[in-house]
PDB file of N, CA and C in Angstrom:
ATOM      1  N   UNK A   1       2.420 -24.479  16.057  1.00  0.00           N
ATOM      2  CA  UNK A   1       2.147 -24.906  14.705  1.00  0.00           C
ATOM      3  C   UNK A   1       2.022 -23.655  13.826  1.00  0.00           C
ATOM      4  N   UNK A   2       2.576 -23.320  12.859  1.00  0.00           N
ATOM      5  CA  UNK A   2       2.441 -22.690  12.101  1.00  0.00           C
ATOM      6  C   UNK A   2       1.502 -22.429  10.972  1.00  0.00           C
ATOM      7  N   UNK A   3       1.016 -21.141  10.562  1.00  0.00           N
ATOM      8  CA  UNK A   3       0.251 -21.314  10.221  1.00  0.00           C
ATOM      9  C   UNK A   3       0.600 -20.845   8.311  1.00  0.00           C
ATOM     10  N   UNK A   4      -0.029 -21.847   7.214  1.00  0.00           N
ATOM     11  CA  UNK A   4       0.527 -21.266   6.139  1.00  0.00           C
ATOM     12  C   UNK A   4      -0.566 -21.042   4.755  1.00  0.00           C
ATOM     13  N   UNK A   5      -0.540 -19.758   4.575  1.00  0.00           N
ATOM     14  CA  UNK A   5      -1.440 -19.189   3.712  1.00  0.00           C
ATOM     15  C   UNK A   5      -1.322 -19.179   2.041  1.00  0.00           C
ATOM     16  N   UNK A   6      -2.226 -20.138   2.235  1.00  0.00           N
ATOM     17  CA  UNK A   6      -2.016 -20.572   0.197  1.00  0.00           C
ATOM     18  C   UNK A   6      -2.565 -19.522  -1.011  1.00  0.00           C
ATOM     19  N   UNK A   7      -3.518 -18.799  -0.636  1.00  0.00           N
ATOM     20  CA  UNK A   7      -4.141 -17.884  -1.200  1.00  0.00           C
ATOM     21  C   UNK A   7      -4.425 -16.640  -0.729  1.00  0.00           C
ATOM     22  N   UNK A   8      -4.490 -15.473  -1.331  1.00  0.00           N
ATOM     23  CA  UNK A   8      -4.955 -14.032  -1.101  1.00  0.00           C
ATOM     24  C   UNK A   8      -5.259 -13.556  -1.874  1.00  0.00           C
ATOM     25  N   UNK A   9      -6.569 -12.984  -1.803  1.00  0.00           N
ATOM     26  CA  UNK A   9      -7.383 -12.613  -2.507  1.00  0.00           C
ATOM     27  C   UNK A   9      -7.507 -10.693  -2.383  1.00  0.00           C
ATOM     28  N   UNK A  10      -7.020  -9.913  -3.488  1.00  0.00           N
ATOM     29  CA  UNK A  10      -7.054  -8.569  -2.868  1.00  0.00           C
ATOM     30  C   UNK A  10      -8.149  -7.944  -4.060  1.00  0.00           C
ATOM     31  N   UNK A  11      -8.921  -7.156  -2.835  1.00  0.00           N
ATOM     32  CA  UNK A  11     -10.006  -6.518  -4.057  1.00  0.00           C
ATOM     33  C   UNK A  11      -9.686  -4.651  -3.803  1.00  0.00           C
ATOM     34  N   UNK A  12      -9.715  -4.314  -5.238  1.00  0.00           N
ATOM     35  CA  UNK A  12      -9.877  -2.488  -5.370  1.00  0.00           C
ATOM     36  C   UNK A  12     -10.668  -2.381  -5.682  1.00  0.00           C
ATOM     37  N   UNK A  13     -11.092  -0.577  -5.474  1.00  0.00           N
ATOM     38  CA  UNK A  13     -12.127   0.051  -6.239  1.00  0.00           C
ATOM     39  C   UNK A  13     -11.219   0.768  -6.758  1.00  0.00           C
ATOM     40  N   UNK A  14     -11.620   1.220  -8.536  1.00  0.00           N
ATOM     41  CA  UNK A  14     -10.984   2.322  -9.145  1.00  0.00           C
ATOM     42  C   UNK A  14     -12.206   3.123  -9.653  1.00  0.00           C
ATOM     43  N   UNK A  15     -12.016   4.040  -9.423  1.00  0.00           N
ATOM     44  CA  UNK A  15     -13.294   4.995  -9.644  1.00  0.00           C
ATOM     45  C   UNK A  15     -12.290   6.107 -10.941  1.00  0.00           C
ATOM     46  N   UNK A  16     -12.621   5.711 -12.100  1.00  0.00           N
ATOM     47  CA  UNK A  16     -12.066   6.524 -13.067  1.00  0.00           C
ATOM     48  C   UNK A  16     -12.476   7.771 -13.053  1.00  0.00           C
ATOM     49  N   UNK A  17     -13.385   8.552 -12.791  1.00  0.00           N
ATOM     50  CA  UNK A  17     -14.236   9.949 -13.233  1.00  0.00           C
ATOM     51  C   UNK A  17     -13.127  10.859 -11.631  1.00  0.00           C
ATOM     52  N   UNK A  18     -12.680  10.391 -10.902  1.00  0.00           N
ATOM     53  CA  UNK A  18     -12.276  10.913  -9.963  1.00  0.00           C
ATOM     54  C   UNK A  18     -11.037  11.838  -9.764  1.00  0.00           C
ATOM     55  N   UNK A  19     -11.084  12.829  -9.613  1.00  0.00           N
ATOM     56  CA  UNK A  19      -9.948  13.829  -9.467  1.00  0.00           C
ATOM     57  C   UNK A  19      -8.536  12.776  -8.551  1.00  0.00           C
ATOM     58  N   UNK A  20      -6.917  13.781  -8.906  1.00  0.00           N
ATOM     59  CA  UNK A  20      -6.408  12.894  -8.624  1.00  0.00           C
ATOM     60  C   UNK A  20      -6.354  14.171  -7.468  1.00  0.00           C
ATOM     61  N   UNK A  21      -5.456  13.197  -6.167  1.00  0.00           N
ATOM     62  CA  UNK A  21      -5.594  14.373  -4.849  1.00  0.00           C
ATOM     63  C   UNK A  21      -4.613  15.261  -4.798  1.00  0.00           C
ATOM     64  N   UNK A  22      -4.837  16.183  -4.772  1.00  0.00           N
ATOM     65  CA  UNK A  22      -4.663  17.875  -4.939  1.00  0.00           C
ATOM     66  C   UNK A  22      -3.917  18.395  -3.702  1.00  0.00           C
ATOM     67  N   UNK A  23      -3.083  17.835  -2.516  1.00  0.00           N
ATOM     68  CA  UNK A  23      -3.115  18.222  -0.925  1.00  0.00           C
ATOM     69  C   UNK A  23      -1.754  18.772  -1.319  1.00  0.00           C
ATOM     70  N   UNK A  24      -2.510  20.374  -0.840  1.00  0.00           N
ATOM     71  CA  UNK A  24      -1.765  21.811  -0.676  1.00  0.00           C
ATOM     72  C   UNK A  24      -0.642  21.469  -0.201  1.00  0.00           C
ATOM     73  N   UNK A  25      -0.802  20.570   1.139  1.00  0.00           N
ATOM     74  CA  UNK A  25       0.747  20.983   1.894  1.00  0.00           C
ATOM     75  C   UNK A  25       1.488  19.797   1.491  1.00  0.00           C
ATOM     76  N   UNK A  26       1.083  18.670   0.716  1.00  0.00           N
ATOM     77  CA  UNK A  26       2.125  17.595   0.311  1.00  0.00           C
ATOM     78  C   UNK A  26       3.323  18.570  -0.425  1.00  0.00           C
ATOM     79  N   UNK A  27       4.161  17.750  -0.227  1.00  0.00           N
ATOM     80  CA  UNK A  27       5.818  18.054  -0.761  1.00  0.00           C
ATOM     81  C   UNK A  27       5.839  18.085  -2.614  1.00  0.00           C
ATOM     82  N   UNK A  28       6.367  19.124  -3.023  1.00  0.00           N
ATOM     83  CA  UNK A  28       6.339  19.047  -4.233  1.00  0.00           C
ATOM     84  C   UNK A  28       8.092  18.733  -4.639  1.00  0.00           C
ATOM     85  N   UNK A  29       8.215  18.181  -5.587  1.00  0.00           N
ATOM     86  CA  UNK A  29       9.502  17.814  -6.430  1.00  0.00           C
ATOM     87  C   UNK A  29       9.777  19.482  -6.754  1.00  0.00           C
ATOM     88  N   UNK A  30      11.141  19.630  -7.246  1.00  0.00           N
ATOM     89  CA  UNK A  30      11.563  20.952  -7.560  1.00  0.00           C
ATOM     90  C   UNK A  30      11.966  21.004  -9.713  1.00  0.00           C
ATOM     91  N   UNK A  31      10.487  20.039  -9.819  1.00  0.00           N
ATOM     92  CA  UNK A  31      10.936  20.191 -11.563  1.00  0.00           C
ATOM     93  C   UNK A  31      11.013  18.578 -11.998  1.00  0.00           C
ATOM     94  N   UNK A  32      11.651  18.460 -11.182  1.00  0.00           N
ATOM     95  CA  UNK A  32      12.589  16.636 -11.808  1.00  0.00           C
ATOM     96  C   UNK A  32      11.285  15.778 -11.515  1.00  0.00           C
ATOM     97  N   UNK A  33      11.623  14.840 -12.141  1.00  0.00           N
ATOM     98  CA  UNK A  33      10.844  13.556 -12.318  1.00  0.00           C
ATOM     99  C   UNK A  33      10.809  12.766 -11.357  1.00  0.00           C
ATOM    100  N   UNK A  34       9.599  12.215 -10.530  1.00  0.00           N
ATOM    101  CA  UNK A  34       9.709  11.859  -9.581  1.00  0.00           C
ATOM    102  C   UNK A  34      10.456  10.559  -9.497  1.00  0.00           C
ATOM    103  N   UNK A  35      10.463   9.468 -10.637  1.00  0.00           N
ATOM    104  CA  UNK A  35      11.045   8.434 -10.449  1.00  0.00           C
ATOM    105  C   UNK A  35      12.699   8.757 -10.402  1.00  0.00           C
ATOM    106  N   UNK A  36      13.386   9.521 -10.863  1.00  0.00           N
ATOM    107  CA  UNK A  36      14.661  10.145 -10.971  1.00  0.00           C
ATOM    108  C   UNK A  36      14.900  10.218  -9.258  1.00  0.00           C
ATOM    109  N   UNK A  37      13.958  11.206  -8.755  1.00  0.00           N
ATOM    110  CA  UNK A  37      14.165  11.482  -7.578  1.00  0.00           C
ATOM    111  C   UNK A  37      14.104  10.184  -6.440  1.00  0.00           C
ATOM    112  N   UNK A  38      13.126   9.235  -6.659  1.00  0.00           N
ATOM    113  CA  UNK A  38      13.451   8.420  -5.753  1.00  0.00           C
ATOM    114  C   UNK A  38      14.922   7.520  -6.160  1.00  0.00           C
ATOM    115  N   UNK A  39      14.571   6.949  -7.587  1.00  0.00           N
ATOM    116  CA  UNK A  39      15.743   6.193  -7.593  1.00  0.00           C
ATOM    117  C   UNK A  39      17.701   6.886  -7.209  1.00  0.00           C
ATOM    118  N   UNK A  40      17.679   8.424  -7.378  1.00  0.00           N
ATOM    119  CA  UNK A  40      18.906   8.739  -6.650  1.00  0.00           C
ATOM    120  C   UNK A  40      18.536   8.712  -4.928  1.00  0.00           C
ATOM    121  N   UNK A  41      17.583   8.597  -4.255  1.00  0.00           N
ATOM    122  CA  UNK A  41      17.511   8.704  -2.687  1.00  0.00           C
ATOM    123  C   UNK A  41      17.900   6.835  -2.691  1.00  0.00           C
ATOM    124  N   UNK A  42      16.871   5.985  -3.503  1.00  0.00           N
ATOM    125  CA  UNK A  42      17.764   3.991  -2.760  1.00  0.00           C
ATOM    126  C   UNK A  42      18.847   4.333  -3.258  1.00  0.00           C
ATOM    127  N   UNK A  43      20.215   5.227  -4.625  1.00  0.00           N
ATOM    128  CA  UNK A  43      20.915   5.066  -4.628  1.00  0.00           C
ATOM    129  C   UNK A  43      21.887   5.662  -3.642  1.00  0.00           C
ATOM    130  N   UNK A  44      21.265   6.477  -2.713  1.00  0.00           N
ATOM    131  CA  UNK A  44      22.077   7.206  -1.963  1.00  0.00           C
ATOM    132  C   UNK A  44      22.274   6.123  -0.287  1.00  0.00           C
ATOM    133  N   UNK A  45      20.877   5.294   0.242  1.00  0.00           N
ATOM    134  CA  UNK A  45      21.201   4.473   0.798  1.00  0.00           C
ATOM    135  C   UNK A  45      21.917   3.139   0.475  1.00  0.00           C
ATOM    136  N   UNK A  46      22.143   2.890  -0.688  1.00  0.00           N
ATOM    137  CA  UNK A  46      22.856   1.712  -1.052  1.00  0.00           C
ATOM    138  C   UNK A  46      24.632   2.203  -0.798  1.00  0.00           C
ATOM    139  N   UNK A  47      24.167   3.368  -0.515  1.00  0.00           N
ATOM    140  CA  UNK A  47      26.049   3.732  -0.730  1.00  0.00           C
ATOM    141  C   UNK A  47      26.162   3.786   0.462  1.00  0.00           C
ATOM    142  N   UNK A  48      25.011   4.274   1.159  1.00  0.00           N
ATOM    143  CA  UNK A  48      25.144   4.293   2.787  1.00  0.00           C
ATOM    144  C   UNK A  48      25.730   2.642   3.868  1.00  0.00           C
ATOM    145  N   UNK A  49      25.342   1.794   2.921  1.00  0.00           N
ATOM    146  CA  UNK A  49      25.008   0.356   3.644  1.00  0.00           C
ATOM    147  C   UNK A  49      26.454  -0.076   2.440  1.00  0.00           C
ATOM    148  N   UNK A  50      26.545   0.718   1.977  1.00  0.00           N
ATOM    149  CA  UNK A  50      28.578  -0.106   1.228  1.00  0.00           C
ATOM    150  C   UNK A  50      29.075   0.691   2.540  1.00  0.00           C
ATOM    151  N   UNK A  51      29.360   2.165   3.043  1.00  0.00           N
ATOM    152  CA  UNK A  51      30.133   2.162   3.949  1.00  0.00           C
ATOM    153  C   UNK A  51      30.462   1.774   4.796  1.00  0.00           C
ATOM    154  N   UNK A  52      29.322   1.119   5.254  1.00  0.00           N
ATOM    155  CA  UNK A  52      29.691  -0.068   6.698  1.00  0.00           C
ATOM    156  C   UNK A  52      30.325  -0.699   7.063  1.00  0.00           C
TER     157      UNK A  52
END
């Protein structure tokens, strides 16, 4: 029997006064805009999944 879920309920905390995270060794962009940068990487798998 399956089971089927009518509601979900999702709770956050946003803590405004809070620094945003700062981590040294995360990957930095080289200038460009990050949304630029992802949207050419799905456009680069969408071309991947036409060659097929």
């Amino acid at each position: 029997m399956p089971i089927e879920i009518k509601e979900l309920h999702i709770k956050i905390n946003v803590n405004e006064g809070s620094k945003p995270n700062s981590d040294p060794k995360a990957p930095k962009s080289k200038g460009e805009d990050p949304v630029a940068e992802c949207v050419e990487q799905v456009l680069k798998v969408i071309e991947r999944k036409k060659e097929r």
